[in-house]
PDB file of N, CA and C in Angstrom:
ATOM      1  N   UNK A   1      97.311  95.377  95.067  1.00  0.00           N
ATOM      2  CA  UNK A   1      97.397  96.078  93.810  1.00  0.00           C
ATOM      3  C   UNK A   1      96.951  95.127  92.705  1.00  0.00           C
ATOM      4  N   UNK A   2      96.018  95.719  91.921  1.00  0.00           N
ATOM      5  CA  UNK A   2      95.941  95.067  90.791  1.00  0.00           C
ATOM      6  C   UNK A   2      96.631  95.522  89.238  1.00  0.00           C
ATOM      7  N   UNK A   3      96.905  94.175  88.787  1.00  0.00           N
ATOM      8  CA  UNK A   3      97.417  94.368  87.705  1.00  0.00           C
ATOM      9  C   UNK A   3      96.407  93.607  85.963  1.00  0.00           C
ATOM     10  N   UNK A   4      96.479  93.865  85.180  1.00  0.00           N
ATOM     11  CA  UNK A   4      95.908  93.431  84.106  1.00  0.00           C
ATOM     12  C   UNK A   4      97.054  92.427  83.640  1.00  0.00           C
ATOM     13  N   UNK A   5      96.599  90.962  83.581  1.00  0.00           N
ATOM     14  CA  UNK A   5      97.705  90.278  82.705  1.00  0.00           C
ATOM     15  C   UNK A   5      97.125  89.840  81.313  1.00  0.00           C
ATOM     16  N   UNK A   6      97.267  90.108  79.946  1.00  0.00           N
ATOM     17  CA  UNK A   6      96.959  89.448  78.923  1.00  0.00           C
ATOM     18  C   UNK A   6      98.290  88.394  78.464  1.00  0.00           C
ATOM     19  N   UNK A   7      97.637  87.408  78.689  1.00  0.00           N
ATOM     20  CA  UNK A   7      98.877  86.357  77.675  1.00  0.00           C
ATOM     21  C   UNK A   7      98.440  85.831  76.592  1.00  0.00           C
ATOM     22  N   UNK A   8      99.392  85.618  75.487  1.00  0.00           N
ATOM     23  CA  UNK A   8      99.146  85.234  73.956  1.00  0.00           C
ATOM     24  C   UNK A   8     100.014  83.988  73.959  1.00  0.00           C
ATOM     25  N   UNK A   9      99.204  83.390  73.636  1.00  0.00           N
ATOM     26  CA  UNK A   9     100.353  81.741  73.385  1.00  0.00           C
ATOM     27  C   UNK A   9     101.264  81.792  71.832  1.00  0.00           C
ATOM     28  N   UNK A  10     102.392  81.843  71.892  1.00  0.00           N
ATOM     29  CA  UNK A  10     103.503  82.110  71.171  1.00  0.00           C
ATOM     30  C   UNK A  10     103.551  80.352  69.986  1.00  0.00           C
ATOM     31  N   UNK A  11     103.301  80.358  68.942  1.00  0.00           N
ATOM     32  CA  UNK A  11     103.133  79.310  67.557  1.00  0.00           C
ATOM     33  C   UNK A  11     104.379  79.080  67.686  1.00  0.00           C
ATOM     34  N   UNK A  12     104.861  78.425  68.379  1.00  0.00           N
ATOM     35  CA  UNK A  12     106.204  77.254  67.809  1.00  0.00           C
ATOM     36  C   UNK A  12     106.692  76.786  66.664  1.00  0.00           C
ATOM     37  N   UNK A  13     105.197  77.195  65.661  1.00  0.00           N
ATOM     38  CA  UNK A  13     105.982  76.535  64.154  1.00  0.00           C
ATOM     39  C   UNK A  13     106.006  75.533  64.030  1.00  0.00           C
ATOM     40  N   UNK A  14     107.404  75.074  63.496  1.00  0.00           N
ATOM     41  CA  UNK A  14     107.865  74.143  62.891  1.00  0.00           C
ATOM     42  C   UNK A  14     108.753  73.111  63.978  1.00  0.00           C
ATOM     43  N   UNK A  15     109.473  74.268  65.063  1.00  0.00           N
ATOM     44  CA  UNK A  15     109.643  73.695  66.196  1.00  0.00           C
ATOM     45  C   UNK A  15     109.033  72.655  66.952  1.00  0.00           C
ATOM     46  N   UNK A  16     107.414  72.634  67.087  1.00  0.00           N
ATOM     47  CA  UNK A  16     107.133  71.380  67.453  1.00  0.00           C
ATOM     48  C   UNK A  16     105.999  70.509  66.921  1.00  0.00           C
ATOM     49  N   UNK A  17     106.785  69.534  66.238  1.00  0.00           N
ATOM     50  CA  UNK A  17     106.072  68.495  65.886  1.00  0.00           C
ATOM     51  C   UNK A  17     104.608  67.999  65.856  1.00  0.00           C
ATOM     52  N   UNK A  18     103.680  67.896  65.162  1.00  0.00           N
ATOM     53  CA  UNK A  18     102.439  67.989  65.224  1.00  0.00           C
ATOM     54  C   UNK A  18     101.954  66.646  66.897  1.00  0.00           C
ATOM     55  N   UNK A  19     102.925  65.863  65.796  1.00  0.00           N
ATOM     56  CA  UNK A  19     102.640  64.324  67.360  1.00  0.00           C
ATOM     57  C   UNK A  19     102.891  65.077  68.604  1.00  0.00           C
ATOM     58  N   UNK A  20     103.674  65.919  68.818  1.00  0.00           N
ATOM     59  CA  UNK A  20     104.189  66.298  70.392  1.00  0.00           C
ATOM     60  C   UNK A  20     103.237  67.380  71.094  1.00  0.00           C
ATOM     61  N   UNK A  21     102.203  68.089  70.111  1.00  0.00           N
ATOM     62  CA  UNK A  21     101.126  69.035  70.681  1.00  0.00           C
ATOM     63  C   UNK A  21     100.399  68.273  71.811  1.00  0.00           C
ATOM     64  N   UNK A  22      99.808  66.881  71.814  1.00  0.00           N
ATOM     65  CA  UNK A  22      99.046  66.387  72.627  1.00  0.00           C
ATOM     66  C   UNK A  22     100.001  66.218  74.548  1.00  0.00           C
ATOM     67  N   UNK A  23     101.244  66.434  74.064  1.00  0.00           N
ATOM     68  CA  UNK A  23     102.203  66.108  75.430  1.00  0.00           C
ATOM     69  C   UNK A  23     102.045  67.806  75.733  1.00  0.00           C
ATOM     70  N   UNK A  24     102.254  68.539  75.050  1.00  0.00           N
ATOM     71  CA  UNK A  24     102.371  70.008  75.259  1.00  0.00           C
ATOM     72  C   UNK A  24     100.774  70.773  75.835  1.00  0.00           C
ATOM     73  N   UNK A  25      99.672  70.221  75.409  1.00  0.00           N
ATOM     74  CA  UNK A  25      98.406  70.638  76.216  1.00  0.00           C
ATOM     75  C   UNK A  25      98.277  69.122  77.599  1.00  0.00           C
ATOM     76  N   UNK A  26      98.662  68.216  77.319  1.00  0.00           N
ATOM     77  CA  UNK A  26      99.107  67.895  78.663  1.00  0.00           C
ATOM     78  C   UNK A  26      99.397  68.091  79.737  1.00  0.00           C
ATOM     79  N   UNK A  27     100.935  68.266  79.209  1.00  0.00           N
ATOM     80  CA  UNK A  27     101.877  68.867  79.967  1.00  0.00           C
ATOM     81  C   UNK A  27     101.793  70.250  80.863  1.00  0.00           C
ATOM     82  N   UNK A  28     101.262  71.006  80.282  1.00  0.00           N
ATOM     83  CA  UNK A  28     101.837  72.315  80.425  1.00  0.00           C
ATOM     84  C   UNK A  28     100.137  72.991  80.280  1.00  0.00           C
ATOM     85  N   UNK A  29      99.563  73.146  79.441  1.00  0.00           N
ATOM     86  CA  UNK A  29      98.579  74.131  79.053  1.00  0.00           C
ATOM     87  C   UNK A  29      97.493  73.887  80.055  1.00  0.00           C
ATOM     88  N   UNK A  30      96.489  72.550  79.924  1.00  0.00           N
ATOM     89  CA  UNK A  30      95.598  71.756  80.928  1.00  0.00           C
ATOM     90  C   UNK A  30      96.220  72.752  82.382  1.00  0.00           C
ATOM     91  N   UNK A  31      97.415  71.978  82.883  1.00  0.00           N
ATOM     92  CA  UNK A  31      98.049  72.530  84.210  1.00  0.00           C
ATOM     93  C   UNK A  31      97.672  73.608  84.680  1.00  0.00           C
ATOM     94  N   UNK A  32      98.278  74.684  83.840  1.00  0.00           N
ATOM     95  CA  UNK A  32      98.322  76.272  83.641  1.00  0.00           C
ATOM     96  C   UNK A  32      96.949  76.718  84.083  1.00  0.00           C
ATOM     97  N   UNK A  33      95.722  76.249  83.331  1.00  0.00           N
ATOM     98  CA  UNK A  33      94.753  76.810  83.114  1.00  0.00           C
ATOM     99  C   UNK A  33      93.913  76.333  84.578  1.00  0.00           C
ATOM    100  N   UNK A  34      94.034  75.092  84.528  1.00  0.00           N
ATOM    101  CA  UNK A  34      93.538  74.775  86.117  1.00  0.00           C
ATOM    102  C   UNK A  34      94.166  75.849  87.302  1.00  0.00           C
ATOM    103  N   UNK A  35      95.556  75.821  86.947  1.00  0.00           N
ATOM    104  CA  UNK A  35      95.964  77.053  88.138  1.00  0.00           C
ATOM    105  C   UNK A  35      95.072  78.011  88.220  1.00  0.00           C
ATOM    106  N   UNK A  36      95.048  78.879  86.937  1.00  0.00           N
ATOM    107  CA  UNK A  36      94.195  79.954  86.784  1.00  0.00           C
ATOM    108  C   UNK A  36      93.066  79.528  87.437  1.00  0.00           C
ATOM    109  N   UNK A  37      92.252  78.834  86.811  1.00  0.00           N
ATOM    110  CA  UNK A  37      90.594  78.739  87.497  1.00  0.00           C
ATOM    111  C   UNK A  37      90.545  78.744  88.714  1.00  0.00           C
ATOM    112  N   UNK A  38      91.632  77.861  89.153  1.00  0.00           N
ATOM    113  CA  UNK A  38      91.367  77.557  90.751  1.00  0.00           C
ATOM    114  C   UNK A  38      91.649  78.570  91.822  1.00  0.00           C
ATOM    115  N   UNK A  39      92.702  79.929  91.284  1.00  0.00           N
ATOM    116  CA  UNK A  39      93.254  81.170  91.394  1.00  0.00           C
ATOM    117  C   UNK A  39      91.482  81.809  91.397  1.00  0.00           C
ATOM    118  N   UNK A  40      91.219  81.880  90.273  1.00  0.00           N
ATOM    119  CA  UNK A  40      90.066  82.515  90.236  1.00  0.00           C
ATOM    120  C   UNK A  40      88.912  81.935  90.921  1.00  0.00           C
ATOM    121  N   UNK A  41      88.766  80.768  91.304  1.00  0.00           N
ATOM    122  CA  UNK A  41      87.909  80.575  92.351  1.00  0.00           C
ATOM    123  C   UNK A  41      87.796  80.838  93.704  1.00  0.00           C
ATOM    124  N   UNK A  42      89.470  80.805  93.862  1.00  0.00           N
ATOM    125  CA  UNK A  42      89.943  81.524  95.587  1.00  0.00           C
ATOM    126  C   UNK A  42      89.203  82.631  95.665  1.00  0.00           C
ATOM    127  N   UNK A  43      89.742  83.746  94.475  1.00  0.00           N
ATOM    128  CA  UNK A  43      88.946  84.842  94.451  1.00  0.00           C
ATOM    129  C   UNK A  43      90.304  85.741  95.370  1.00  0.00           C
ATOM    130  N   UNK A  44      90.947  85.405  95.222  1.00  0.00           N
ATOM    131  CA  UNK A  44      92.552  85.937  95.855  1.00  0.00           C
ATOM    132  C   UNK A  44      92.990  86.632  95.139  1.00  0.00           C
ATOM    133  N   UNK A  45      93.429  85.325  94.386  1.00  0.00           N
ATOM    134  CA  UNK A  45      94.976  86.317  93.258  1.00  0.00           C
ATOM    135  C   UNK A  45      94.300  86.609  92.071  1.00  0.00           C
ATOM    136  N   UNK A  46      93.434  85.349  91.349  1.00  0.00           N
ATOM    137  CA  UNK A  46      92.952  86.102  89.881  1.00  0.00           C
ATOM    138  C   UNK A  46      91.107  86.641  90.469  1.00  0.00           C
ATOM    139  N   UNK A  47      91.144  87.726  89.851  1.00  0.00           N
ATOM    140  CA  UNK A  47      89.961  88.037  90.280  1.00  0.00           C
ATOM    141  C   UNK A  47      88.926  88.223  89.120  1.00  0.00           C
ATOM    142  N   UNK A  48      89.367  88.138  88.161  1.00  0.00           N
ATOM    143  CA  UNK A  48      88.209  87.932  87.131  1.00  0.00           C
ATOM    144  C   UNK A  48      89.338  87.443  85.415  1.00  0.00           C
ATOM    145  N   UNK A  49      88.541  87.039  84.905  1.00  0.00           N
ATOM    146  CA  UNK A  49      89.366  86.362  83.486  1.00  0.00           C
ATOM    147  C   UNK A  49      88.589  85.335  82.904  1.00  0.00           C
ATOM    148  N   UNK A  50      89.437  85.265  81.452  1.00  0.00           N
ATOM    149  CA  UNK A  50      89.330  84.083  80.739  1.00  0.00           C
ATOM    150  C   UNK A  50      89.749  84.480  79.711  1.00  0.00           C
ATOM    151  N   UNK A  51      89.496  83.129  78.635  1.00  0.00           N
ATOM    152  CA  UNK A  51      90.387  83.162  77.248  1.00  0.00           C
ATOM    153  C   UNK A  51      89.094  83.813  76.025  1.00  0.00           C
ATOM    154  N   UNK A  52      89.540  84.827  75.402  1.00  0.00           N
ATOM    155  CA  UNK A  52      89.041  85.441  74.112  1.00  0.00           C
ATOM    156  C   UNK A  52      88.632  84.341  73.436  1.00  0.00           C
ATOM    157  N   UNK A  53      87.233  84.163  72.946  1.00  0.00           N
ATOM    158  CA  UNK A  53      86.423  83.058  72.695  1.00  0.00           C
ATOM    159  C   UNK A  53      87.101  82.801  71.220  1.00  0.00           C
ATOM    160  N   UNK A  54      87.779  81.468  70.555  1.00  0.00           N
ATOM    161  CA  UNK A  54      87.781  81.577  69.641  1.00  0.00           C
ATOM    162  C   UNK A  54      89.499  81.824  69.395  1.00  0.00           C
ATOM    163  N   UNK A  55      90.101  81.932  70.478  1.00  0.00           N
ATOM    164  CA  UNK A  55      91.809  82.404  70.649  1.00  0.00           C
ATOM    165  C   UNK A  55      92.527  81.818  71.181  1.00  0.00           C
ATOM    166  N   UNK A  56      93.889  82.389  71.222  1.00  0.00           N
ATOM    167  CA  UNK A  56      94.742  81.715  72.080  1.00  0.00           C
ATOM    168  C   UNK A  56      95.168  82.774  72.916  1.00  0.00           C
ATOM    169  N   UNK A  57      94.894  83.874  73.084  1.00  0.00           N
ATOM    170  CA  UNK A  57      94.922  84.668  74.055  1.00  0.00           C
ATOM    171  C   UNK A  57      93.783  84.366  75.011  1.00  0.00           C
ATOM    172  N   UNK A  58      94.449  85.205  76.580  1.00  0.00           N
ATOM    173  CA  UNK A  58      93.664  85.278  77.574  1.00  0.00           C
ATOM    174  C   UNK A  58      93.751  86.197  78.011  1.00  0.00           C
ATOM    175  N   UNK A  59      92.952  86.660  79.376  1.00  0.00           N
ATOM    176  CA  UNK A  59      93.541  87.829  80.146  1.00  0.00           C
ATOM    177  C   UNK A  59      92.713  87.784  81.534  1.00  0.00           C
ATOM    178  N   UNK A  60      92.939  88.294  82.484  1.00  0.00           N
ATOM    179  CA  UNK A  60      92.765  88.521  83.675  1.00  0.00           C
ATOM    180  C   UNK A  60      93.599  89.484  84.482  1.00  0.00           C
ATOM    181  N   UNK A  61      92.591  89.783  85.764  1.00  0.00           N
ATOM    182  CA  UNK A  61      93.162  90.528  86.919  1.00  0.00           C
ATOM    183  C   UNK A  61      93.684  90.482  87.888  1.00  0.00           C
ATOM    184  N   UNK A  62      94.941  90.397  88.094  1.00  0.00           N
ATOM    185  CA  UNK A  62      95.435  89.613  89.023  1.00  0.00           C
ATOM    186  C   UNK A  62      96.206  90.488  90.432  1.00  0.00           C
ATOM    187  N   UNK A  63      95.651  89.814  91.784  1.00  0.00           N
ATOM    188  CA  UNK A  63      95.867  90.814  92.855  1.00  0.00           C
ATOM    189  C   UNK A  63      97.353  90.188  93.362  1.00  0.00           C
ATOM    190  N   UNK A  64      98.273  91.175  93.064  1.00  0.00           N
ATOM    191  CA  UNK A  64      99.710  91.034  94.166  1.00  0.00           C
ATOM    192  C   UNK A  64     100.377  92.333  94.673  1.00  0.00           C
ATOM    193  N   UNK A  65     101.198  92.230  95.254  1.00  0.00           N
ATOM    194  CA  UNK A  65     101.649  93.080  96.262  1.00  0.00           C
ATOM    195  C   UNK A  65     102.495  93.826  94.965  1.00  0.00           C
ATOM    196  N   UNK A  66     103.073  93.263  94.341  1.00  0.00           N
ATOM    197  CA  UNK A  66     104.551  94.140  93.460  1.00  0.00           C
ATOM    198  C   UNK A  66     104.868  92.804  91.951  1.00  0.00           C
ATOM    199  N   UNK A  67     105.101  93.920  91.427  1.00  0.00           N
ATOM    200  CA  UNK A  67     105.841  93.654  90.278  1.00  0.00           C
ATOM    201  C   UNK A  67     106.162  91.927  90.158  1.00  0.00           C
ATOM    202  N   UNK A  68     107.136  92.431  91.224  1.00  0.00           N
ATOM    203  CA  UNK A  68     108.367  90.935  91.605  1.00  0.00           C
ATOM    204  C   UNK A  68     107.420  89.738  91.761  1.00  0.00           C
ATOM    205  N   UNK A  69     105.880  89.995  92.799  1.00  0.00           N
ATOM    206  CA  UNK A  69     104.969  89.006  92.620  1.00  0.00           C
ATOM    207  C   UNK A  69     104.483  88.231  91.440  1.00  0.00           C
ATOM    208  N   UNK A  70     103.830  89.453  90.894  1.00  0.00           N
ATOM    209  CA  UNK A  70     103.240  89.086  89.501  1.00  0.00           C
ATOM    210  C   UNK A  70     104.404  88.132  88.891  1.00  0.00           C
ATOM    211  N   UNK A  71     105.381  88.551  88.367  1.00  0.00           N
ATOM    212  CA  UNK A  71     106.435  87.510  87.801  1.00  0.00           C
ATOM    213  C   UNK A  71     106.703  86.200  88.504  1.00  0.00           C
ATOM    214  N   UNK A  72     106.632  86.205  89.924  1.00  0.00           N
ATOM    215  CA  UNK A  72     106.726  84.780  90.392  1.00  0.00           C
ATOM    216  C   UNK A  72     105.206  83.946  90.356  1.00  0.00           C
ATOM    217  N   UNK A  73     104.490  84.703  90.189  1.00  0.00           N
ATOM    218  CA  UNK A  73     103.430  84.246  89.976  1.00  0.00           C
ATOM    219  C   UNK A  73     102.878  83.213  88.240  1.00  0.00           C
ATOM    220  N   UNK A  74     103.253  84.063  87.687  1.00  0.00           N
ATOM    221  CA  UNK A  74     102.949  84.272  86.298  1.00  0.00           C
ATOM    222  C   UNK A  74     103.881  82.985  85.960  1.00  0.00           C
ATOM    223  N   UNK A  75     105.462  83.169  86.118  1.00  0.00           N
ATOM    224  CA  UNK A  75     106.408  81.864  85.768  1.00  0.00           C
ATOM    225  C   UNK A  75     106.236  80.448  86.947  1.00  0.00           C
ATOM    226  N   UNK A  76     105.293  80.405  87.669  1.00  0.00           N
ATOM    227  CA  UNK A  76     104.864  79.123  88.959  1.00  0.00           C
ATOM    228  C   UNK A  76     103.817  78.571  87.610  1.00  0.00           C
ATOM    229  N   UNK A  77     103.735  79.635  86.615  1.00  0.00           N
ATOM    230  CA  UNK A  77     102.604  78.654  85.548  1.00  0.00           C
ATOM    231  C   UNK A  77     103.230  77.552  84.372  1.00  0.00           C
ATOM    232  N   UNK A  78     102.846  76.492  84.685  1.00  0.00           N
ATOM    233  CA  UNK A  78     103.600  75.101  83.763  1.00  0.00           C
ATOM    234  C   UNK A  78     103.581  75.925  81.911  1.00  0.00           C
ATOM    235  N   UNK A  79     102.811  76.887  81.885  1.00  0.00           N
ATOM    236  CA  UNK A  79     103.617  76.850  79.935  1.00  0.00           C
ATOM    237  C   UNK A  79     103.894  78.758  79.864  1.00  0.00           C
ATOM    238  N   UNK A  80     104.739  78.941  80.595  1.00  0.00           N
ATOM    239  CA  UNK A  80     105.012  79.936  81.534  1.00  0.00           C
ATOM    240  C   UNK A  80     105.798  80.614  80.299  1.00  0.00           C
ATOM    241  N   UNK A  81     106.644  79.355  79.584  1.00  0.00           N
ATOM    242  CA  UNK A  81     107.702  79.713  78.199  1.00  0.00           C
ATOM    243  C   UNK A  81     106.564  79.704  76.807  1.00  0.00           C
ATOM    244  N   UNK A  82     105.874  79.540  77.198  1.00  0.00           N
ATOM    245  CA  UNK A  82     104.565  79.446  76.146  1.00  0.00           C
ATOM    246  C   UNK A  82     104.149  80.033  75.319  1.00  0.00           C
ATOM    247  N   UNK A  83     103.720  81.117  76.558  1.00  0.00           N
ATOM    248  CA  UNK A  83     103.019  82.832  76.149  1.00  0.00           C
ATOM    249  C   UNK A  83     103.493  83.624  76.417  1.00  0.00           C
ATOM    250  N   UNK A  84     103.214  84.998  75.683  1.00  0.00           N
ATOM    251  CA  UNK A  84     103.850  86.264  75.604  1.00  0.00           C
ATOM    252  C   UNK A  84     103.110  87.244  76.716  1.00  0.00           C
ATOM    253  N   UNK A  85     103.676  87.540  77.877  1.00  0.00           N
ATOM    254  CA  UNK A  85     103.008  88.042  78.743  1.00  0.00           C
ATOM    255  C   UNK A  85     102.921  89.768  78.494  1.00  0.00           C
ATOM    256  N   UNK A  86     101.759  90.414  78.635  1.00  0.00           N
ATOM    257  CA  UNK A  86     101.567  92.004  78.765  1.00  0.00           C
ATOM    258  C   UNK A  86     100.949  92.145  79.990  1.00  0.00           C
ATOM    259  N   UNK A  87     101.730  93.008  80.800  1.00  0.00           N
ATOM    260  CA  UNK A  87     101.376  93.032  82.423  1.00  0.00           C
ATOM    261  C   UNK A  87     100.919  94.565  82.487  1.00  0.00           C
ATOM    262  N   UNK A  88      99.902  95.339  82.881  1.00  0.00           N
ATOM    263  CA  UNK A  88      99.829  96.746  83.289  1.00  0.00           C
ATOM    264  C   UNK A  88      99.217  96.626  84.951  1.00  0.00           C
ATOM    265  N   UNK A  89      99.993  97.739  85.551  1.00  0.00           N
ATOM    266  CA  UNK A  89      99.424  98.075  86.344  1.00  0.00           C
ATOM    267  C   UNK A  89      97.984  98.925  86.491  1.00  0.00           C
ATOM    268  N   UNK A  90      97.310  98.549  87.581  1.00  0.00           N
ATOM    269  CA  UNK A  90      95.694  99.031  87.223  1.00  0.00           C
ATOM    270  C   UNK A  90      95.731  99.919  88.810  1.00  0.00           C
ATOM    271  N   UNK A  91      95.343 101.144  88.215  1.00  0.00           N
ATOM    272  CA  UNK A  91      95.057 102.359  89.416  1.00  0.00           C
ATOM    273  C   UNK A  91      93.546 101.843  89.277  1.00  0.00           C
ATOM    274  N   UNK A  92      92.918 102.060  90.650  1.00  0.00           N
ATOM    275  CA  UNK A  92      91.687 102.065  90.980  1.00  0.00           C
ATOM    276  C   UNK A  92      90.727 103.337  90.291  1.00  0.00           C
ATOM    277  N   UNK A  93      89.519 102.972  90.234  1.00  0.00           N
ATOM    278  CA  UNK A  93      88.345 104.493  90.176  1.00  0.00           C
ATOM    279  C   UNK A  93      88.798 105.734  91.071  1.00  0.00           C
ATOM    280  N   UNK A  94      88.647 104.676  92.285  1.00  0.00           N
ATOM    281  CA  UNK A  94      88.438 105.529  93.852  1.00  0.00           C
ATOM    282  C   UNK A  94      89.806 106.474  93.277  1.00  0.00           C
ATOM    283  N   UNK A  95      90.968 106.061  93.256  1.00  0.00           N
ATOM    284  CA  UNK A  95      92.247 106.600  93.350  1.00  0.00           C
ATOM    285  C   UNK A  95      92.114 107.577  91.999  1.00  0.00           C
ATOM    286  N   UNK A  96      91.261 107.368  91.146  1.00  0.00           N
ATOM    287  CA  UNK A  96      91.530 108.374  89.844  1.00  0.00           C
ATOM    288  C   UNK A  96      90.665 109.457  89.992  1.00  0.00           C
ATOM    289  N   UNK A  97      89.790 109.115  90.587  1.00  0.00           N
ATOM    290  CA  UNK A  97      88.779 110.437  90.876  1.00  0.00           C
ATOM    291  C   UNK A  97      89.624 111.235  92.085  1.00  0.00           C
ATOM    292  N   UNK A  98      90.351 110.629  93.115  1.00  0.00           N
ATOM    293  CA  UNK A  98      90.885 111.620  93.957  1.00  0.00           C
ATOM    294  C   UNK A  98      91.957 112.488  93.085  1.00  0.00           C
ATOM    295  N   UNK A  99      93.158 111.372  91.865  1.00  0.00           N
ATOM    296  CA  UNK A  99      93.386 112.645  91.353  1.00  0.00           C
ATOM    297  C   UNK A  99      93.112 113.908  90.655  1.00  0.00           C
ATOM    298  N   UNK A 100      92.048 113.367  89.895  1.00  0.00           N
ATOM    299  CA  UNK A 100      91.119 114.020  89.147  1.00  0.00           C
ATOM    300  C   UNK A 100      90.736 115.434  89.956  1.00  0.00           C
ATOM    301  N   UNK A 101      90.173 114.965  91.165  1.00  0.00           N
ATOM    302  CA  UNK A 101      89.795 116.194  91.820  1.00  0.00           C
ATOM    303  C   UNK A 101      90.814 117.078  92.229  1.00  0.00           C
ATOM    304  N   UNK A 102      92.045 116.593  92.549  1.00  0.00           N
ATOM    305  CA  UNK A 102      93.260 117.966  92.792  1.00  0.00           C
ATOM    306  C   UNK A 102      93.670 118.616  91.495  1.00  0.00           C
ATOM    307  N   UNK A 103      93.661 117.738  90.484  1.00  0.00           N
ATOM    308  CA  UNK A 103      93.928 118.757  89.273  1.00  0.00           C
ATOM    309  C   UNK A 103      93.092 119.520  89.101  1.00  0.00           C
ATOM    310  N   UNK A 104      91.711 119.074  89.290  1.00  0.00           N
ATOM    311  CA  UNK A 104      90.679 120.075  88.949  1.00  0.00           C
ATOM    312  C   UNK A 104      90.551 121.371  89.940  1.00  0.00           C
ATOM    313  N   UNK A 105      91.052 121.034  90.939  1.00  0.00           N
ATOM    314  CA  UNK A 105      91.377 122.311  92.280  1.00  0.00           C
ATOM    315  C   UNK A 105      92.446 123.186  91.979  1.00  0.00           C
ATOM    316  N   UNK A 106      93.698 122.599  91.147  1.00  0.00           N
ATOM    317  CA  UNK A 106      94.827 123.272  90.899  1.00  0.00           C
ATOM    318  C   UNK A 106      94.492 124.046  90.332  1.00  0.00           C
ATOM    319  N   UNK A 107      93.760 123.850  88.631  1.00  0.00           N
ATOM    320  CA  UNK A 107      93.538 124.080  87.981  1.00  0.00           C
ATOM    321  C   UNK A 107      92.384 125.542  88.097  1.00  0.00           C
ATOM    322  N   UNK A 108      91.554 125.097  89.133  1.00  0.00           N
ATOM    323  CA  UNK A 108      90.369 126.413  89.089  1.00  0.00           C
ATOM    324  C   UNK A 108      91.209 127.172  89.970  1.00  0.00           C
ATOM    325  N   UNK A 109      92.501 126.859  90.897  1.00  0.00           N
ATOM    326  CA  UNK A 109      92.693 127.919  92.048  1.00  0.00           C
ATOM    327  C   UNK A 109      93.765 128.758  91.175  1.00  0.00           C
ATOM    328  N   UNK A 110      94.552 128.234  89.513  1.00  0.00           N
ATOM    329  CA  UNK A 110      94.899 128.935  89.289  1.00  0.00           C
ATOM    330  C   UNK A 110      94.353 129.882  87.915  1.00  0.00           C
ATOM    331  N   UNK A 111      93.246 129.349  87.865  1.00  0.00           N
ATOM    332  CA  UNK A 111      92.352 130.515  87.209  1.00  0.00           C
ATOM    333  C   UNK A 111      91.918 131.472  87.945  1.00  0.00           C
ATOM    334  N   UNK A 112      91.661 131.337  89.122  1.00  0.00           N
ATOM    335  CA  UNK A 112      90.720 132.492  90.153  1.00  0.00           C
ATOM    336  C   UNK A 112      92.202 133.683  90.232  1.00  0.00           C
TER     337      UNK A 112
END
């Protein structure tokens, strides 16, 4: 199953210290993002993405079994407390055109 993840990296403010940003893309961001790429190079779990040119948002497609995945997935990422995650689930083409076509059957068998 695929899901759409957009994450927004959340401004700390005043909370952290201008000196301590360089430990925080260190630490945590660098990490994160290598996961991703290297995710997306498997060609497994992220299957297509990147960051909005110019932002601190990102987004990608990410293949797991359930919900519960995605979240263990998503928090295995070092600035996990970082960003503001928006997760949707993604129905396929294939699967929307099959519903498409029974409504459209319902629909003409209860016009006839």
């Amino acid at each position: 199953m695929q899901f759409l993840v957009i994450g927004k990296y959340t401004e700390p403010g005043t909370l952290l210290p201008e000196d301590r940003m360089p430990t925080l893309i260190n630490d945590r961001v660098l990490p994160a993002l290598e996961t991703l790429a290297q995710w997306e190079e498997k060609g497994e779990t992220v299957k297509a993405g990147g960051i909005f040119a110019g932002q601190r948002v990102g987004a990608f497609f990410l293949e797991a079994e359930s919900g519960e995945e995605v979240g263990q997935l998503l928090s295995s990422l070092p600035f996990w407390h970082d960003v503001t995650w928006d997760v949707t689930p993604m129905q396929s083409f294939r699967s929307t055109i099959e519903r498409e076509t029974r409504v459209l059957e319902q629909a003409q068998a209860g016009a006839a």
